[in-house]
Protein backbone atom coordinates (compact mmCIF):
# COMPACT_ATOMS: atom_id res chain seq x y z
CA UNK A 1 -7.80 11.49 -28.74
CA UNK A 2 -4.44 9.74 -27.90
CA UNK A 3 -3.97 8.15 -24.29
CA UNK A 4 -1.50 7.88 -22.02
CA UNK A 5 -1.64 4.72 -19.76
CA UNK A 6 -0.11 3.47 -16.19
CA UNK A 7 -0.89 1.33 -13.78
CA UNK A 8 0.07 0.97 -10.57
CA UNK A 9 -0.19 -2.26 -8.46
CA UNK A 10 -1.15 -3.28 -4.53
CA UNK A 11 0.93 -4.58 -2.94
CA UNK A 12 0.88 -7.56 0.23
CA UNK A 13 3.41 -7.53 2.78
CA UNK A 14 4.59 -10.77 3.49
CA UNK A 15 5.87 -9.91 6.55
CA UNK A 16 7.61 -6.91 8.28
CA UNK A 17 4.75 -4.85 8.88
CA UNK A 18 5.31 -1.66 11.21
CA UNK A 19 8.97 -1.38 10.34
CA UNK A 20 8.95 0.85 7.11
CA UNK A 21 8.96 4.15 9.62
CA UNK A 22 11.41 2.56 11.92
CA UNK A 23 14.29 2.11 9.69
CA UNK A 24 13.56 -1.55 9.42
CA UNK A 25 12.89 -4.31 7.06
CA UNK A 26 9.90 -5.19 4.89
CA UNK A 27 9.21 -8.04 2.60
CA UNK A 28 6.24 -7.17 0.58
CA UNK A 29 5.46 -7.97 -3.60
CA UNK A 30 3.52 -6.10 -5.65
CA UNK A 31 0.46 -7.90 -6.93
CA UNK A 32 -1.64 -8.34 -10.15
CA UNK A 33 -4.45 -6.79 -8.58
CA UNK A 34 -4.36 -2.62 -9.06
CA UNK A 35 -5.34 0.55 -10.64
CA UNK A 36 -4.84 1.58 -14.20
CA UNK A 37 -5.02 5.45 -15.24
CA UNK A 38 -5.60 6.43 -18.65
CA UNK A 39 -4.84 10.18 -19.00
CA UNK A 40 -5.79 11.81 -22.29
CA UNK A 41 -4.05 15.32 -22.75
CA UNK A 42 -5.73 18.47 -23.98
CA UNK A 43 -4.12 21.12 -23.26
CA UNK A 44 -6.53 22.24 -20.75
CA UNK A 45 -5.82 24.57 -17.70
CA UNK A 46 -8.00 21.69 -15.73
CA UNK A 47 -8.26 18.31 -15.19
CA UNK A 48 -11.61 16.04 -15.60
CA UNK A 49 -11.37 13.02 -13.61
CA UNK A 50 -13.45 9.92 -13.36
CA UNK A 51 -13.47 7.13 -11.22
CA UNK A 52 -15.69 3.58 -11.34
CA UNK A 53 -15.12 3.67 -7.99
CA UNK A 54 -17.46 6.84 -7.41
CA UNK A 55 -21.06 8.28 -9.49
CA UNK A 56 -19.77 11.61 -9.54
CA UNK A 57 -16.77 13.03 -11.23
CA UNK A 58 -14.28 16.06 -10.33
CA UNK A 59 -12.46 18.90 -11.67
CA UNK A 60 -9.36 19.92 -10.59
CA UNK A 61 -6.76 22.62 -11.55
CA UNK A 62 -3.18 21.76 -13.02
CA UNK A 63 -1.87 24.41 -10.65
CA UNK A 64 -2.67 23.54 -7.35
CA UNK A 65 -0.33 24.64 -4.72
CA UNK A 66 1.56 22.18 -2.54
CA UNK A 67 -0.13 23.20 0.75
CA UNK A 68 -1.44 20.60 3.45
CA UNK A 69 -4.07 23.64 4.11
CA UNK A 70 -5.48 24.20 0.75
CA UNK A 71 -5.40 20.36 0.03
CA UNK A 72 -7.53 20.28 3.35
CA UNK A 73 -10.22 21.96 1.47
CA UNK A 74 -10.51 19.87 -1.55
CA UNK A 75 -14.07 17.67 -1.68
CA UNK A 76 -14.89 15.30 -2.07
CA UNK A 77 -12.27 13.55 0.18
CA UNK A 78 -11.31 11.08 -2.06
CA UNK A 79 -10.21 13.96 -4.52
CA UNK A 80 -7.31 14.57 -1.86
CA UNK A 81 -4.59 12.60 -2.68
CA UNK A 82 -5.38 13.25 -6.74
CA UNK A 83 -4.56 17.14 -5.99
CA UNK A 84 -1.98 15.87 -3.97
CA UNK A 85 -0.05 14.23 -6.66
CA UNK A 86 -1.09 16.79 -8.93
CA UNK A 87 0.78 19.43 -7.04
CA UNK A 88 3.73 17.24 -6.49
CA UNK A 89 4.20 16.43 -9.85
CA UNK A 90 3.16 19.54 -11.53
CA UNK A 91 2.24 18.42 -15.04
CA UNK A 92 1.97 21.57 -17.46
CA UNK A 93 -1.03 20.28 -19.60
CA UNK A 94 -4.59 19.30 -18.11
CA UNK A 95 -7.22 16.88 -19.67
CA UNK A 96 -9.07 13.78 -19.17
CA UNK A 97 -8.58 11.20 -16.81
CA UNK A 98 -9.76 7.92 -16.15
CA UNK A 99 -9.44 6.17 -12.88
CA UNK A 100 -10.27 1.75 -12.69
CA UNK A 101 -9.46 -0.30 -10.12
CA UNK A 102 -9.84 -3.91 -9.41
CA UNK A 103 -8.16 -3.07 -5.48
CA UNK A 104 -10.94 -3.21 -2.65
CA UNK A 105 -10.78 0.33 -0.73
CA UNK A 106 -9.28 -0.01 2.84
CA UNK A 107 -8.51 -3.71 2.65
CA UNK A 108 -5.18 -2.79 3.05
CA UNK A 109 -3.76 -3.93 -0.27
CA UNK A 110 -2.41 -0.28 -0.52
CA UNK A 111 -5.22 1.04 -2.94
CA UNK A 112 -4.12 4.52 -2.10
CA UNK A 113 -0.78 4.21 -3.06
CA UNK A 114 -1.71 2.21 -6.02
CA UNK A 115 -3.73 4.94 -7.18
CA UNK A 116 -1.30 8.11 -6.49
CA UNK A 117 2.08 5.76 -7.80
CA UNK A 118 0.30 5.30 -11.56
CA UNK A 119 -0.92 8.98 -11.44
CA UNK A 120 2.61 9.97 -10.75
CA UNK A 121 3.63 8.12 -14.03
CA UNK A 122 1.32 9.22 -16.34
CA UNK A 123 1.37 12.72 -15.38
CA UNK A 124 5.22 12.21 -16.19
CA UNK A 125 7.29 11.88 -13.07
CA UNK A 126 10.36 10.00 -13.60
CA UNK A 127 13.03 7.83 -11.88
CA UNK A 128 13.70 5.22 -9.57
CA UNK A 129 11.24 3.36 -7.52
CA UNK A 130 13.30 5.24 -4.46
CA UNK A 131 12.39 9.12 -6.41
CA UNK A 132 8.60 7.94 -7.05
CA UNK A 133 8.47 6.66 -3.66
CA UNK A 134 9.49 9.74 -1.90
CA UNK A 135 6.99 11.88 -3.90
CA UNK A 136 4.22 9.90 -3.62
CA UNK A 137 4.94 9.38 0.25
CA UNK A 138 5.05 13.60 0.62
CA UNK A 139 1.97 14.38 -1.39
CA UNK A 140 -0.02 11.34 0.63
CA UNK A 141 1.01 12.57 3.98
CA UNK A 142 0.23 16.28 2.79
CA UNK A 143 -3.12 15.10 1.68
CA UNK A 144 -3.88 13.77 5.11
CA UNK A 145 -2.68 9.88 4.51
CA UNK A 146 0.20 8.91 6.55
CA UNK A 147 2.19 6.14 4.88
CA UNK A 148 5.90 4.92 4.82
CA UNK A 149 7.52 3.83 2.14
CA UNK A 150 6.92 0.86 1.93
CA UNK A 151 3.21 0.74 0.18
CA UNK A 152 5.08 3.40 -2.89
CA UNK A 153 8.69 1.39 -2.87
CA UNK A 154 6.32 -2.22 -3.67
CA UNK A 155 4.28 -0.48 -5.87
CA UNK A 156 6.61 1.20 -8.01
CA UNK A 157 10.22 -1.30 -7.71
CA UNK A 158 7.80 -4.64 -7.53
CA UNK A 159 8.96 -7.54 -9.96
CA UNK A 160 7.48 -10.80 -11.10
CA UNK A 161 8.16 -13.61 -9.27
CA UNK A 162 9.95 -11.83 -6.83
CA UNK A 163 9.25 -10.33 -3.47
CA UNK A 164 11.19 -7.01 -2.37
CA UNK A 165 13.50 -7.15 0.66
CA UNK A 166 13.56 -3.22 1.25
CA UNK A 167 15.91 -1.84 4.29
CA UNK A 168 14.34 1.49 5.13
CA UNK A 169 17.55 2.60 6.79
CA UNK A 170 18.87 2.84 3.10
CA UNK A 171 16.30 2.43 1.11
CA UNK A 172 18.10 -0.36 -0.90
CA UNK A 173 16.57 -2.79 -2.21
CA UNK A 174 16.96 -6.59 -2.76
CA UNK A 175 15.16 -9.18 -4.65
CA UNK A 176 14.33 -12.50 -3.67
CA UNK A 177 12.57 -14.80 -5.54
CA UNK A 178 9.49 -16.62 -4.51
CA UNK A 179 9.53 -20.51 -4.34
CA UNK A 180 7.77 -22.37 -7.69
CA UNK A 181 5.52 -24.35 -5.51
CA UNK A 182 3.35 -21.99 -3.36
CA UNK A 183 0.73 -19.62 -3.95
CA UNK A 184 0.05 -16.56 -2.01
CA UNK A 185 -3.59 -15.99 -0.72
CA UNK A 186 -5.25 -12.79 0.55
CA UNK A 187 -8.63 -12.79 2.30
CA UNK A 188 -10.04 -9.67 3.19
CA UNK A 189 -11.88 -9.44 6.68
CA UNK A 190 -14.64 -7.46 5.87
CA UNK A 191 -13.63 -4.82 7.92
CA UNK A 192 -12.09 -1.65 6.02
CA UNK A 193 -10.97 1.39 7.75
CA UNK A 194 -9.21 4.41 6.89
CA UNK A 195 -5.79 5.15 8.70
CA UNK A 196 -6.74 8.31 9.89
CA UNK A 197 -9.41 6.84 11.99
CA UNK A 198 -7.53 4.07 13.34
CA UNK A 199 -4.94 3.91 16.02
CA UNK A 200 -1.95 4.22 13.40
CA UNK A 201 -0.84 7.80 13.86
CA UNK A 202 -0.03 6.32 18.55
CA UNK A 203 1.85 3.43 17.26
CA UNK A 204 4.01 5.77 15.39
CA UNK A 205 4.30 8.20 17.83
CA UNK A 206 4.95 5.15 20.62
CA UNK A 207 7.83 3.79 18.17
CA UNK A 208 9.22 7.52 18.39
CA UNK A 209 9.15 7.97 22.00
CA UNK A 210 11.30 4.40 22.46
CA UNK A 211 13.83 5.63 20.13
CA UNK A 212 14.53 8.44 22.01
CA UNK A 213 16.05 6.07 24.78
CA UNK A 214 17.46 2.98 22.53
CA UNK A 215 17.49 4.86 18.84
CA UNK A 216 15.66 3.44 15.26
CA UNK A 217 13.74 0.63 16.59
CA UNK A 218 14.61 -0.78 13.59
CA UNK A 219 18.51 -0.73 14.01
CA UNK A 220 18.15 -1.87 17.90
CA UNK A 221 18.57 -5.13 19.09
CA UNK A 222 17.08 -7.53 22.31
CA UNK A 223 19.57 -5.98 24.42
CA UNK A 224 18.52 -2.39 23.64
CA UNK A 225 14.70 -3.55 24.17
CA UNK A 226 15.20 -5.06 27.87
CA UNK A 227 16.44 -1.32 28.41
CA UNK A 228 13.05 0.02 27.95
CA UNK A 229 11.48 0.79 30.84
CA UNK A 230 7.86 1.59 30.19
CA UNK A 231 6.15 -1.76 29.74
CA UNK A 232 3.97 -0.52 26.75
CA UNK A 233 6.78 0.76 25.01
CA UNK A 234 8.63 -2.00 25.35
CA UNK A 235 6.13 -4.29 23.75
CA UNK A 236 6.13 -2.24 20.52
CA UNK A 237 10.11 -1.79 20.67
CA UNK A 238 10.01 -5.43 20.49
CA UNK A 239 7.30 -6.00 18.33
CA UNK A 240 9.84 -3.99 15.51
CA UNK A 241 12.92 -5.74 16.70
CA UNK A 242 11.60 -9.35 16.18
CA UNK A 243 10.22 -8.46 13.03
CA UNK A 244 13.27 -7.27 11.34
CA UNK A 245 14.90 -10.54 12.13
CA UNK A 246 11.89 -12.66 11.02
CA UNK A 247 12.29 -10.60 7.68
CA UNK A 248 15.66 -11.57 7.11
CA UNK A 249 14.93 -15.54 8.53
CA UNK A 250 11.64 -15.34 5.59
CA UNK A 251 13.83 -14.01 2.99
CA UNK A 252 16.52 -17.06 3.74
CA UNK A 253 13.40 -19.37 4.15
CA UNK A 254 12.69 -18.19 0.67
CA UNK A 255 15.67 -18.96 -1.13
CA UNK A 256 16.11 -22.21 0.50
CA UNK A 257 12.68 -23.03 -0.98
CA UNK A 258 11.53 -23.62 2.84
CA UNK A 259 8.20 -22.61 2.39
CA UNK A 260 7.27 -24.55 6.46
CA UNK A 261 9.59 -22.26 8.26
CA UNK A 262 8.49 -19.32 6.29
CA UNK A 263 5.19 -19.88 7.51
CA UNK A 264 6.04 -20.50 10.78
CA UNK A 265 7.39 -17.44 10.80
CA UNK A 266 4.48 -15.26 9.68
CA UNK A 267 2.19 -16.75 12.28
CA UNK A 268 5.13 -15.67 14.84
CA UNK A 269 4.70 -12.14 13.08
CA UNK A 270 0.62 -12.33 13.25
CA UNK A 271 1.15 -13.10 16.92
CA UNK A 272 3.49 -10.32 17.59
CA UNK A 273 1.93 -7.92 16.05
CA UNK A 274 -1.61 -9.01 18.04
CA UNK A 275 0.25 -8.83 21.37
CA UNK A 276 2.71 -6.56 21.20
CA UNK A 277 1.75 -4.07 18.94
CA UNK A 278 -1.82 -4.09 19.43
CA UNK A 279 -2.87 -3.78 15.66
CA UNK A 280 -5.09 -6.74 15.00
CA UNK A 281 -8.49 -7.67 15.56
CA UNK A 282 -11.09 -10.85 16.71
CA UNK A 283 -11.69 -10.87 12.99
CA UNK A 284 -8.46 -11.03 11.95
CA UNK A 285 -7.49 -13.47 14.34
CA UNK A 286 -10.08 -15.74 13.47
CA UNK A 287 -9.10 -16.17 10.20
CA UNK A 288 -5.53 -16.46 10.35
CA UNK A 289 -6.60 -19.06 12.90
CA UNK A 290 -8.91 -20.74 10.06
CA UNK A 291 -6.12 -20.50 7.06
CA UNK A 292 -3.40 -21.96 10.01
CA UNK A 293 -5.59 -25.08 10.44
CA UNK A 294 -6.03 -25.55 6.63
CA UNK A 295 -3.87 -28.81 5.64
CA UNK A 296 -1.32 -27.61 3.02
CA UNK A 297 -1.10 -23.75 4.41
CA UNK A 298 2.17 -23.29 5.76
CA UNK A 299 1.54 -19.75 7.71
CA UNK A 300 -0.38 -16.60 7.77
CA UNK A 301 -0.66 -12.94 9.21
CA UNK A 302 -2.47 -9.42 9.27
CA UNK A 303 -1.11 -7.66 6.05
CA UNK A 304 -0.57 -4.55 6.13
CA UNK A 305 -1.01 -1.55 9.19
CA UNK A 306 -3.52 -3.86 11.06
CA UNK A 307 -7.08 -2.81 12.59
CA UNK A 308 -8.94 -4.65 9.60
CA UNK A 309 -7.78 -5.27 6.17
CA UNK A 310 -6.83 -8.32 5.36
CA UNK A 311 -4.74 -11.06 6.22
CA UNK A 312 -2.04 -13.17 3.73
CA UNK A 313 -1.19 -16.98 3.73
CA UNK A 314 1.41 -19.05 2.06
CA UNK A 315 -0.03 -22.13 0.96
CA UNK A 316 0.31 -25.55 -1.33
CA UNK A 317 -0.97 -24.76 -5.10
CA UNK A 318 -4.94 -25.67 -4.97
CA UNK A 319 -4.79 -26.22 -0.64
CA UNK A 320 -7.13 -23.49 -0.11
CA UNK A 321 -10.68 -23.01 -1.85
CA UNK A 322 -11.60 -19.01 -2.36
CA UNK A 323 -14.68 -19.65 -2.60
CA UNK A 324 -15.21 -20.96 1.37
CA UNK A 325 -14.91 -17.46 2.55
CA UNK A 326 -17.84 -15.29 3.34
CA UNK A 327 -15.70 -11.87 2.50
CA UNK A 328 -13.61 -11.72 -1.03
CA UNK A 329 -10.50 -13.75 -1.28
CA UNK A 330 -7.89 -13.38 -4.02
CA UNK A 331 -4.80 -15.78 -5.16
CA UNK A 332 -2.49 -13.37 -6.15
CA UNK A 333 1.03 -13.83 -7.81
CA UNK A 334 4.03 -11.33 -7.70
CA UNK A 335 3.59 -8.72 -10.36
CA UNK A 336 6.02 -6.07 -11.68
CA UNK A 337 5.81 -2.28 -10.58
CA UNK A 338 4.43 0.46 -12.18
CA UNK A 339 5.04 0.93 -15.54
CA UNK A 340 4.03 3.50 -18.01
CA UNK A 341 3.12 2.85 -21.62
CA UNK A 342 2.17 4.34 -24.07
CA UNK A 343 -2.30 4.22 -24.59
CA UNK A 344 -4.67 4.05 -27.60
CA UNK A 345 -8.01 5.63 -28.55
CA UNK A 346 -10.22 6.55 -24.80
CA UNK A 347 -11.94 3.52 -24.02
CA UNK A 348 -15.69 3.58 -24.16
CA UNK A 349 -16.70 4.98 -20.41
CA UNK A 350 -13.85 7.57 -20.54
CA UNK A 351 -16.74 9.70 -20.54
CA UNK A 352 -20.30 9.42 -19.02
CA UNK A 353 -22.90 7.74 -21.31
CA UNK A 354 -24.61 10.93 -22.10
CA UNK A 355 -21.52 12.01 -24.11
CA UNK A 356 -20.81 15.44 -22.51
CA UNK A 357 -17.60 15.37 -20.32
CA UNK A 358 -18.67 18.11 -18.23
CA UNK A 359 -21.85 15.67 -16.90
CA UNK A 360 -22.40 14.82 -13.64
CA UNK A 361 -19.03 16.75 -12.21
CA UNK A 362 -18.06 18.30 -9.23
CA UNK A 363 -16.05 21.72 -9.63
CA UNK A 364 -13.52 20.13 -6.45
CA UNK A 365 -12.77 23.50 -4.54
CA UNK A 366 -9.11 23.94 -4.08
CA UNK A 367 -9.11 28.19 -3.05
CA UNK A 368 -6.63 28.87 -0.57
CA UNK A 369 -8.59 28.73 2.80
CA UNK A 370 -6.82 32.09 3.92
């Protein structure tokens, strides 16, 4: 049988977290950590689908209808956002897929996204990183996963070497490359968590009751903040405000090959987003607190939406020894985005060891719950 093959990287915010759905300003890079599907046509009205992530594998129809309520009813959960992409993209043929992934779940390394961005390739969506990031951003939040766009944009417009200065009031892009003489370090805190069950879902609806008074949070400035008068409102208003500009200060830090005051600037970030936006944790604190106090780290912050996860530091090559940390810890480098190519014969484990593709599945129930 003849594979098709895509795989779609995490991504690690650098800084500019909480701005993607305020019309702000990320700078995030897709990493060489991700998920790689292998999808082997057969003309099937069904697709199998296994994971190394789970024991048990799933079935799922090519023609599953776009609807948050039937999507509701697929199981297991994790199934959700495959049917969601599924019925987004609408591939006409079904068949075999295979799901790795060397992303930790809920670490906040944008698994999810990873996962839905390379099954929008291979099933055969097409375009920019703008078009995939839209689609995969309306079958996540229809499956239940509310994202921006910043987790698909990384994923799918990432490049090697270079970090991704992304204005969400356009959606444009721009590139800047990462000094020679750093390396990027992710630790994860040992504490993973689902965005539905966090406090995610108030911070966006707090961001959307101060832009009623002063507009996108992301296109306000200090002036527009002090205007705010409900203290708690404020505090995230300015939160998203101080971000943007430390965004554009990292990105200048960047090109100047100023790694100090690009750290400096992400434990300003870690701080705000602790304070003001209420998003991190003892754990998290405690290690940024750790990495800060490591000689030849320059800065570090919460990645990501906060609540667990992990955090990200910019340090000296060799400053900072993995293997100290009682939870995993990663030195990652800038990767490109998802790319499609073309696959070989189905690797050995395509299937389960007993041979029969049919073993050990669950028939994922996708009937329309009216």
């Amino acid at each position: 049988m003849h594979a098709e093959c895509a795989f779609g990287p995490g991504r690690v915010n650098l800084i500019g977290d909480h701005t993607d759905y305020n019309r702000g300003l990320a700078l995030p890079m897709a990493i060489d950590l991700g998920t790689e599907v292998r999808f082997t046509p057969d003309g099937s009205s069904r697709f199998t689908i296994f994971s190394t992530a789970f024991t048990t594998g799933i079935t799922l129809p090519v023609d599953i209808p776009l609807d948050p309520a039937v999507l509701e009813e697929v199981e297991p959960h994790w199934a959700r956002s495959i049917a969601a992409i599924i019925a987004a993209v609408r591939p006409e043929r079904g068949g075999l897929v295979h799901i790795s992934s060397t992303l930790p779940m809920g670490s906040g390394l944008s698994s999810s996204t990873a996962l839905a961005v390379a099954l929008a390739r291979v099933f055969g969506a097409e375009g920019s990183p703008r078009t995939i990031s839209r689609l995969c951003q309306q079958a996540e939040e229809l499956a239940g996963i509310p994202i921006g766009m910043m987790d698909p944009m990384a994923s799918s417009g990432g490049r090697a070497g270079q970090a991704l200065l992304i204005d969400f009031n356009t959606l444009d892009i721009d590139y800047v490359p990462l000094p020679d003489d750093i390396e990027v370090i992710v630790v994860d805190s040992g504490v993973h968590r689902s965005l539905r069950d966090t406090d995610y879902h108030a911070r966006v609806v707090e961001c959307t009751a101060a832009a009623v008074t002063v507009g996108p949070l992301g296109l306000a400035d200090d002036a527009d903040v002090i205007g705010l008068r409900d203290a708690q409102l404020s505090r995230r208003a300015r939160h998203v405000v101080t971000e943007c500009r430390r965004v554009r200060q990292v990105a200048e830090a960047f090109r100047a090959d100023d790694p100090i005051t690009a750290g400096e600037l992400m434990v300003e970030s870690h701080r705000s987003l602790a304070e003001d936006f209420e998003v991190s944790t003892p754990v998290l604190d405690a290690l940024v607190a750790d990495l800060v106090a490591t000689p030849g780290v320059f800065g570090a912050r919460l990645t990501g939406a906060g609540f667990g996860g992990c955090v990200v530091a910019l340090a000296a090559p060799g400053a900072v020894d993995l293997d100290r940390f009682a939870t995993p810890a990663y030195r990652v480098t800038a990767a490109d985005g998802t790319a499609a190519r073309e696959g070989g014969p189905d690797p050995e484990g395509t299937v389960p060891p007993t041979g029969d593709p049919t073993a050990g599945l669950v028939d994922a129930p996708v009937d329309d719950p009216s």
